[in-house]
PDB file of N, CA and C in Angstrom:
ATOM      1  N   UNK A   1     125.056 180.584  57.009  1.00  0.00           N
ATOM      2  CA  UNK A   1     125.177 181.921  57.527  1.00  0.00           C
ATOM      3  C   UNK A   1     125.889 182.845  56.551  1.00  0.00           C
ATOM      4  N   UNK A   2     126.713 182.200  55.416  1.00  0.00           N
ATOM      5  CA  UNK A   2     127.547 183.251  54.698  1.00  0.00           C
ATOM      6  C   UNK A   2     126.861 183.322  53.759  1.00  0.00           C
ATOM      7  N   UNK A   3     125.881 182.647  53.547  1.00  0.00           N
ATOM      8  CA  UNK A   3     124.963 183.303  52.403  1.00  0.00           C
ATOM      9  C   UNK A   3     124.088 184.852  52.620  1.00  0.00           C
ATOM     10  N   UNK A   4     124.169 184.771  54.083  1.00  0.00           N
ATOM     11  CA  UNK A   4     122.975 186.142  54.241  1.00  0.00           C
ATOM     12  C   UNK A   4     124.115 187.010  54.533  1.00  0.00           C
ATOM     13  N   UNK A   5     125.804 187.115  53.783  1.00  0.00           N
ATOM     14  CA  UNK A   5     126.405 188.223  54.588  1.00  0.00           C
ATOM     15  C   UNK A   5     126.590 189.047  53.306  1.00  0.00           C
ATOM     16  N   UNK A   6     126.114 190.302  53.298  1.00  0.00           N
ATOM     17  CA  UNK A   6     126.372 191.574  52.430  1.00  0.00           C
ATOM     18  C   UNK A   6     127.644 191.243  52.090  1.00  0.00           C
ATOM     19  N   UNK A   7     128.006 191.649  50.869  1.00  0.00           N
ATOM     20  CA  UNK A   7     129.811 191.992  50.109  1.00  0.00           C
ATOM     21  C   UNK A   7     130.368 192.309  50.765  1.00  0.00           C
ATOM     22  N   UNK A   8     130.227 193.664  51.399  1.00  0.00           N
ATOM     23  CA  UNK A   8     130.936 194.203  52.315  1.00  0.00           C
ATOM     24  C   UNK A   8     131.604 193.422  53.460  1.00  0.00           C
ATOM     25  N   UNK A   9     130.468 192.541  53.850  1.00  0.00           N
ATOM     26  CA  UNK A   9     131.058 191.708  55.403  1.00  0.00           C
ATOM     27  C   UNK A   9     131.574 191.085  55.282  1.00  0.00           C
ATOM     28  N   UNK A  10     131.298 190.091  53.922  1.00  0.00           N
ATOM     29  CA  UNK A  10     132.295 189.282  53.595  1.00  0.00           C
ATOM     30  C   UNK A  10     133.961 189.595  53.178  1.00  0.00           C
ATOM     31  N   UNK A  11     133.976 191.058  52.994  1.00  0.00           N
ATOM     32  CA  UNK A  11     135.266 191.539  52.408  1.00  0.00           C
ATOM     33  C   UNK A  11     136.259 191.467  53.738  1.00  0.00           C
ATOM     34  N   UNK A  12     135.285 192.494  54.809  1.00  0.00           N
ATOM     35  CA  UNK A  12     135.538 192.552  55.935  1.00  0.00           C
ATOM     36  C   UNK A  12     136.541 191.345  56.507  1.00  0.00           C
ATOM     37  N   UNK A  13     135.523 190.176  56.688  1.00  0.00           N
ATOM     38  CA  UNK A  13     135.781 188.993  57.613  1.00  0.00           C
ATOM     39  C   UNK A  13     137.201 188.091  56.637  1.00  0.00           C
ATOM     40  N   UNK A  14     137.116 188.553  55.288  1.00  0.00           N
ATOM     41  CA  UNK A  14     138.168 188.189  54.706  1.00  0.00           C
ATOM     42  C   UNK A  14     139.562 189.325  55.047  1.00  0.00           C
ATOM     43  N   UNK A  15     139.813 190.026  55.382  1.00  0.00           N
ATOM     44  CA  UNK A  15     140.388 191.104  55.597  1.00  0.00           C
ATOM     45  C   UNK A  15     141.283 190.399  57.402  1.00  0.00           C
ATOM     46  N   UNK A  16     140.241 190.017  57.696  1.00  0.00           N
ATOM     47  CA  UNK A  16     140.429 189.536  59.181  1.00  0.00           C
ATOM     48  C   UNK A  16     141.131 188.182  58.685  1.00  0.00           C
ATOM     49  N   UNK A  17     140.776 187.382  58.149  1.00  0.00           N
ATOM     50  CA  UNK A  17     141.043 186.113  57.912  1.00  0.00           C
ATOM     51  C   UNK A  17     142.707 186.303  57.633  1.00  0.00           C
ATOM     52  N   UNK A  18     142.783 187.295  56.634  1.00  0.00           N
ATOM     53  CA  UNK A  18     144.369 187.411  55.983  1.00  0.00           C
ATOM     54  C   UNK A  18     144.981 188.077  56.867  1.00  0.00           C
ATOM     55  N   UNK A  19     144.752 189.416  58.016  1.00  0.00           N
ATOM     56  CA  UNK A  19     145.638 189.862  58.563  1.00  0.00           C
ATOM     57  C   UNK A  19     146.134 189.076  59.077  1.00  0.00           C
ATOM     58  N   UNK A  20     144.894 187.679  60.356  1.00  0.00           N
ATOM     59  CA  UNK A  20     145.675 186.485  61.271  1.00  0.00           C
ATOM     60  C   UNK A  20     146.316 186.014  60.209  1.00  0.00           C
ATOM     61  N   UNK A  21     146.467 185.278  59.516  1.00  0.00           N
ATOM     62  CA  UNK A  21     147.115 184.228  58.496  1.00  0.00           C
ATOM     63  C   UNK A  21     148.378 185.130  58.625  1.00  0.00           C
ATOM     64  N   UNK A  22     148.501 186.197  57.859  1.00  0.00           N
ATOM     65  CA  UNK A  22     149.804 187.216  58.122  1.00  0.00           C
ATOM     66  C   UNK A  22     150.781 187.073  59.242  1.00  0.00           C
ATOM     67  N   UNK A  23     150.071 187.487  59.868  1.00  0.00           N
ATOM     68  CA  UNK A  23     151.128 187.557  61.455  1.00  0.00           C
ATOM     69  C   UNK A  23     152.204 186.470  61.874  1.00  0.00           C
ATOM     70  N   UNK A  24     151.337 184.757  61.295  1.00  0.00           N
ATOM     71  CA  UNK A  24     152.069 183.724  61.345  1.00  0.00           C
ATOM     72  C   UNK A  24     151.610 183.310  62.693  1.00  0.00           C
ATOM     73  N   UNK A  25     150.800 183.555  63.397  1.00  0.00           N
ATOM     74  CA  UNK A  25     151.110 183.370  64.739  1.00  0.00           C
ATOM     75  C   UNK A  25     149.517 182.234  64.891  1.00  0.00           C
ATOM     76  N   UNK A  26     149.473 181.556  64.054  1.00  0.00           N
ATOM     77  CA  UNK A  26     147.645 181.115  64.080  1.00  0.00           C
ATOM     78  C   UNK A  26     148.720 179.570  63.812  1.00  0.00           C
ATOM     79  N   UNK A  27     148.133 178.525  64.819  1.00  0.00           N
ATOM     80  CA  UNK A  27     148.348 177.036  64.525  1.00  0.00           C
ATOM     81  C   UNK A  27     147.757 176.729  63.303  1.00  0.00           C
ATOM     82  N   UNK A  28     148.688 175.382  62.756  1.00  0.00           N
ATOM     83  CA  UNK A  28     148.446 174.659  61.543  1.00  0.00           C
ATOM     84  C   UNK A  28     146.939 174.765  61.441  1.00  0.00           C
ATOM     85  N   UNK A  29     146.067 173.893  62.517  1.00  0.00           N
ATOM     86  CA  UNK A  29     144.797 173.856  62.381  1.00  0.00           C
ATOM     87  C   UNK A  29     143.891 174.939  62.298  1.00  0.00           C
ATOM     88  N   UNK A  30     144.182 175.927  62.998  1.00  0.00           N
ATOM     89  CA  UNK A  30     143.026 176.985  62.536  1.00  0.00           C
ATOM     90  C   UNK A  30     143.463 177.669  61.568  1.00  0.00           C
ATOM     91  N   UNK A  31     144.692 177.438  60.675  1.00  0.00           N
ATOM     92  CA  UNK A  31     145.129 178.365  59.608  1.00  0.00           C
ATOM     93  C   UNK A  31     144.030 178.048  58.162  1.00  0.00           C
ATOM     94  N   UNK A  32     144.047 176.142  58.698  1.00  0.00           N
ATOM     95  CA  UNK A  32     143.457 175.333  57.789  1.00  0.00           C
ATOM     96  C   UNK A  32     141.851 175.762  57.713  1.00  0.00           C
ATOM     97  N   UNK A  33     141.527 176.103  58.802  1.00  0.00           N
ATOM     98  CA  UNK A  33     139.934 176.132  59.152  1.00  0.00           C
ATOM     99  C   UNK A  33     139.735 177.976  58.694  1.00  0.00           C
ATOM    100  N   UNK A  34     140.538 178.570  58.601  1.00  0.00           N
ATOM    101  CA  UNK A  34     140.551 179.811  58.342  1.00  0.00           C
ATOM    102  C   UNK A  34     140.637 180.132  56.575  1.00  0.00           C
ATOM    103  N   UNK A  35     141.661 179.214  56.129  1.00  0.00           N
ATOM    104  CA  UNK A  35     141.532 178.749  54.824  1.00  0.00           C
ATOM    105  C   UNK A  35     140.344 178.421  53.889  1.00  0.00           C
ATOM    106  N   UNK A  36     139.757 177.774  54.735  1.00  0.00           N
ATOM    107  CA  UNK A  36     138.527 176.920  53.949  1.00  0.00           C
ATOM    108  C   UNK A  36     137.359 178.082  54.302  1.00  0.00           C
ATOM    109  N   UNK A  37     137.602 178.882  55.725  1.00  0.00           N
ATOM    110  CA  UNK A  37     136.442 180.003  55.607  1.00  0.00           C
ATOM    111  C   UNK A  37     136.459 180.437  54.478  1.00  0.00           C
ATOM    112  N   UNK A  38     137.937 181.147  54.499  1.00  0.00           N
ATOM    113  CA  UNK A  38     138.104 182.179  53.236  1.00  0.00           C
ATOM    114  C   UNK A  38     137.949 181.977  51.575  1.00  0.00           C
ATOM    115  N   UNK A  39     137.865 180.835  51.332  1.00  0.00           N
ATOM    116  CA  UNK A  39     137.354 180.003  50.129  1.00  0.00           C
ATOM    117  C   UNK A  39     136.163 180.354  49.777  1.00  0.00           C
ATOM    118  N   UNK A  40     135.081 179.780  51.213  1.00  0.00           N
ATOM    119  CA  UNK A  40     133.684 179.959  51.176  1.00  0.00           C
ATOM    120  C   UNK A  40     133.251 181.574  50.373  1.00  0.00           C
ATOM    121  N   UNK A  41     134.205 182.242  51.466  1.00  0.00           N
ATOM    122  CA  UNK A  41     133.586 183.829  51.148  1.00  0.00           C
ATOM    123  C   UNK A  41     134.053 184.395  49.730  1.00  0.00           C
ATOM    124  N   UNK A  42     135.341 183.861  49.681  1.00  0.00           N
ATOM    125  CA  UNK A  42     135.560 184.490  48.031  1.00  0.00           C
ATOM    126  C   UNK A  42     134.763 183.741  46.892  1.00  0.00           C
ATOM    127  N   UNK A  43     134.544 182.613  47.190  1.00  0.00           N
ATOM    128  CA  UNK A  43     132.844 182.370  46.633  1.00  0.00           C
ATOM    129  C   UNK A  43     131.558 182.913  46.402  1.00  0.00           C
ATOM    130  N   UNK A  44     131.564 183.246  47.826  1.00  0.00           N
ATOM    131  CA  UNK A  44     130.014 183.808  47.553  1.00  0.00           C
ATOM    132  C   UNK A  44     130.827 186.045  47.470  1.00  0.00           C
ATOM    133  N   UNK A  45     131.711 185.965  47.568  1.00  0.00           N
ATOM    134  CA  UNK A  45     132.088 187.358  46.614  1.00  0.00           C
ATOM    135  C   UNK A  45     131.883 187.738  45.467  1.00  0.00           C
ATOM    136  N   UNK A  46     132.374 186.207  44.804  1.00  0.00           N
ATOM    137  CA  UNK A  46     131.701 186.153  43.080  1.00  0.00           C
ATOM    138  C   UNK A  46     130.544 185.968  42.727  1.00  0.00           C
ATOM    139  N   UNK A  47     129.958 185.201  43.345  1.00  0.00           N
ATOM    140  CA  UNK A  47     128.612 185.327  43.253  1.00  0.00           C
ATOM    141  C   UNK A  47     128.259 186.241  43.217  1.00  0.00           C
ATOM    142  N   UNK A  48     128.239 187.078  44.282  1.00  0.00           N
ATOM    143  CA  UNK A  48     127.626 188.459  44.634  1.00  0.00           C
ATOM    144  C   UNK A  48     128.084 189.572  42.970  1.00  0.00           C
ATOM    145  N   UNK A  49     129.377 189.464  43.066  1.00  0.00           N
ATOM    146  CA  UNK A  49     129.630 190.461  41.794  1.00  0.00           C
ATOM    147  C   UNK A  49     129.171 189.937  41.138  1.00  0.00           C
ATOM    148  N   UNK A  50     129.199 188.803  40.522  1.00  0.00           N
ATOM    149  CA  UNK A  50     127.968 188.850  39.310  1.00  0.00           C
ATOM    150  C   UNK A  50     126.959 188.539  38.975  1.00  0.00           C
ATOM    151  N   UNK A  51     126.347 188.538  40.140  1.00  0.00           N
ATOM    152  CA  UNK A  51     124.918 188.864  40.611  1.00  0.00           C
ATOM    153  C   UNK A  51     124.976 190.482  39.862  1.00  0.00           C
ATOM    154  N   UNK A  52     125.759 191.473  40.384  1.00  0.00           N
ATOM    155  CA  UNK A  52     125.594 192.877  39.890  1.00  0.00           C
ATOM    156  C   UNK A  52     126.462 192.941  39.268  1.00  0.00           C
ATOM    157  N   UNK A  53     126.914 192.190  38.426  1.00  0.00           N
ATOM    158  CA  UNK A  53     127.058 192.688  37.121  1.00  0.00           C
ATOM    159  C   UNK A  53     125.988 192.332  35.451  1.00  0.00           C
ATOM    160  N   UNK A  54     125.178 191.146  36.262  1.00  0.00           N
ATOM    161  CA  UNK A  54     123.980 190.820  35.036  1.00  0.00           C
ATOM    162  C   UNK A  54     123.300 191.812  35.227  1.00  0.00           C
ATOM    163  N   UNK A  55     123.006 192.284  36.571  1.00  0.00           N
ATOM    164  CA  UNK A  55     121.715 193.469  36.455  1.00  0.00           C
ATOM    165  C   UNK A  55     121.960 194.425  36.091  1.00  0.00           C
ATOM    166  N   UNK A  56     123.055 195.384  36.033  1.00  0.00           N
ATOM    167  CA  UNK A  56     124.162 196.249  35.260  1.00  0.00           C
ATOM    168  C   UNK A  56     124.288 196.063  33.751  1.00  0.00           C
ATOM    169  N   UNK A  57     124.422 194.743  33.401  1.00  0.00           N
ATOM    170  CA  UNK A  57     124.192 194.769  32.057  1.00  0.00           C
ATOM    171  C   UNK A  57     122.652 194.798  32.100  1.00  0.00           C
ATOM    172  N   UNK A  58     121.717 194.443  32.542  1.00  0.00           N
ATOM    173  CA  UNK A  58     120.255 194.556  32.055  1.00  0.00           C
ATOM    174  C   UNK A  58     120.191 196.020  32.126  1.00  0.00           C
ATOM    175  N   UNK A  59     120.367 197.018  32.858  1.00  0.00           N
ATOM    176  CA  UNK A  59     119.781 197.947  33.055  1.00  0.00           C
ATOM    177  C   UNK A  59     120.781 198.968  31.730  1.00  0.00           C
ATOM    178  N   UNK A  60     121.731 198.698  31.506  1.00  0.00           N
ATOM    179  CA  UNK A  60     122.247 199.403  30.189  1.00  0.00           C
ATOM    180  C   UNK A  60     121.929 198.766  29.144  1.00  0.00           C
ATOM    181  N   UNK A  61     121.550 197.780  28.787  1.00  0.00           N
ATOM    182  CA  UNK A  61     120.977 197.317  28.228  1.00  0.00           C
ATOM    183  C   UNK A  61     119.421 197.709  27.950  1.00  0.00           C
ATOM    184  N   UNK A  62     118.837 198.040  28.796  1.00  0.00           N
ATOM    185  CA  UNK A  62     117.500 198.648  28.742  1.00  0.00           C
ATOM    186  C   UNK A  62     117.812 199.999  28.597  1.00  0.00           C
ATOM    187  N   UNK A  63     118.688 200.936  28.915  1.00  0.00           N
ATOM    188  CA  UNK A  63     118.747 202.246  28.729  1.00  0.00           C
ATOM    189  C   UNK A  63     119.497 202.178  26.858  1.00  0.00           C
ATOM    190  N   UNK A  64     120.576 201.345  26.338  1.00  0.00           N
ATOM    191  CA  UNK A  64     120.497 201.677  25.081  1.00  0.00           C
ATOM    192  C   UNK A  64     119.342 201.269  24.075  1.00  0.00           C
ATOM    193  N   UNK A  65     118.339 200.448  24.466  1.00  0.00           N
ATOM    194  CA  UNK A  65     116.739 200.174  23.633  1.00  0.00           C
ATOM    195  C   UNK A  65     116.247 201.180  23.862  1.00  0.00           C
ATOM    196  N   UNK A  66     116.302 202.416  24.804  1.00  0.00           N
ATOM    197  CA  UNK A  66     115.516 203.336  24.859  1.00  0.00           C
ATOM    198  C   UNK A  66     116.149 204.776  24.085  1.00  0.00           C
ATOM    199  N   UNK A  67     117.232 204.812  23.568  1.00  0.00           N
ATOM    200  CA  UNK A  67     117.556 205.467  22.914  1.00  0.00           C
ATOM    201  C   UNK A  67     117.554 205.343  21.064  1.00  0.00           C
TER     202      UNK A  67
END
């Protein structure tokens, strides 16, 4: 499922992940299970950025051959 989530959502649901973690108020176990979400997503975050950052370089890359 976290493969089909836009950057954005994933920033989002990480945003959520750290405020609970913050508060202190989340048991050992779901801190752990909240942990390992948040792993997943800052994973596929990087992915995602450099996913757009190769195509960013292709496309300036194609605009300085055209000059």
């Amino acid at each position: 499922m976290a493969e089909k989530m836009t950057f954005e959502q994933a920033m989002a649901r990480l945003d959520e992940i750290s405020m609970s973690l913050s508060q202190g108020s989340v048991a050992l176990d779901d801190a752990v299970e909240l942990y390992a979400e948040a792993a997943k997503l800052i994973a596929l975050c990087n992915k995602k950025l450099t996913t757009a950052q190769t195509k960013l370089e292709k496309v300036m890359g194609s605009m300085n051959e055209g000059e």
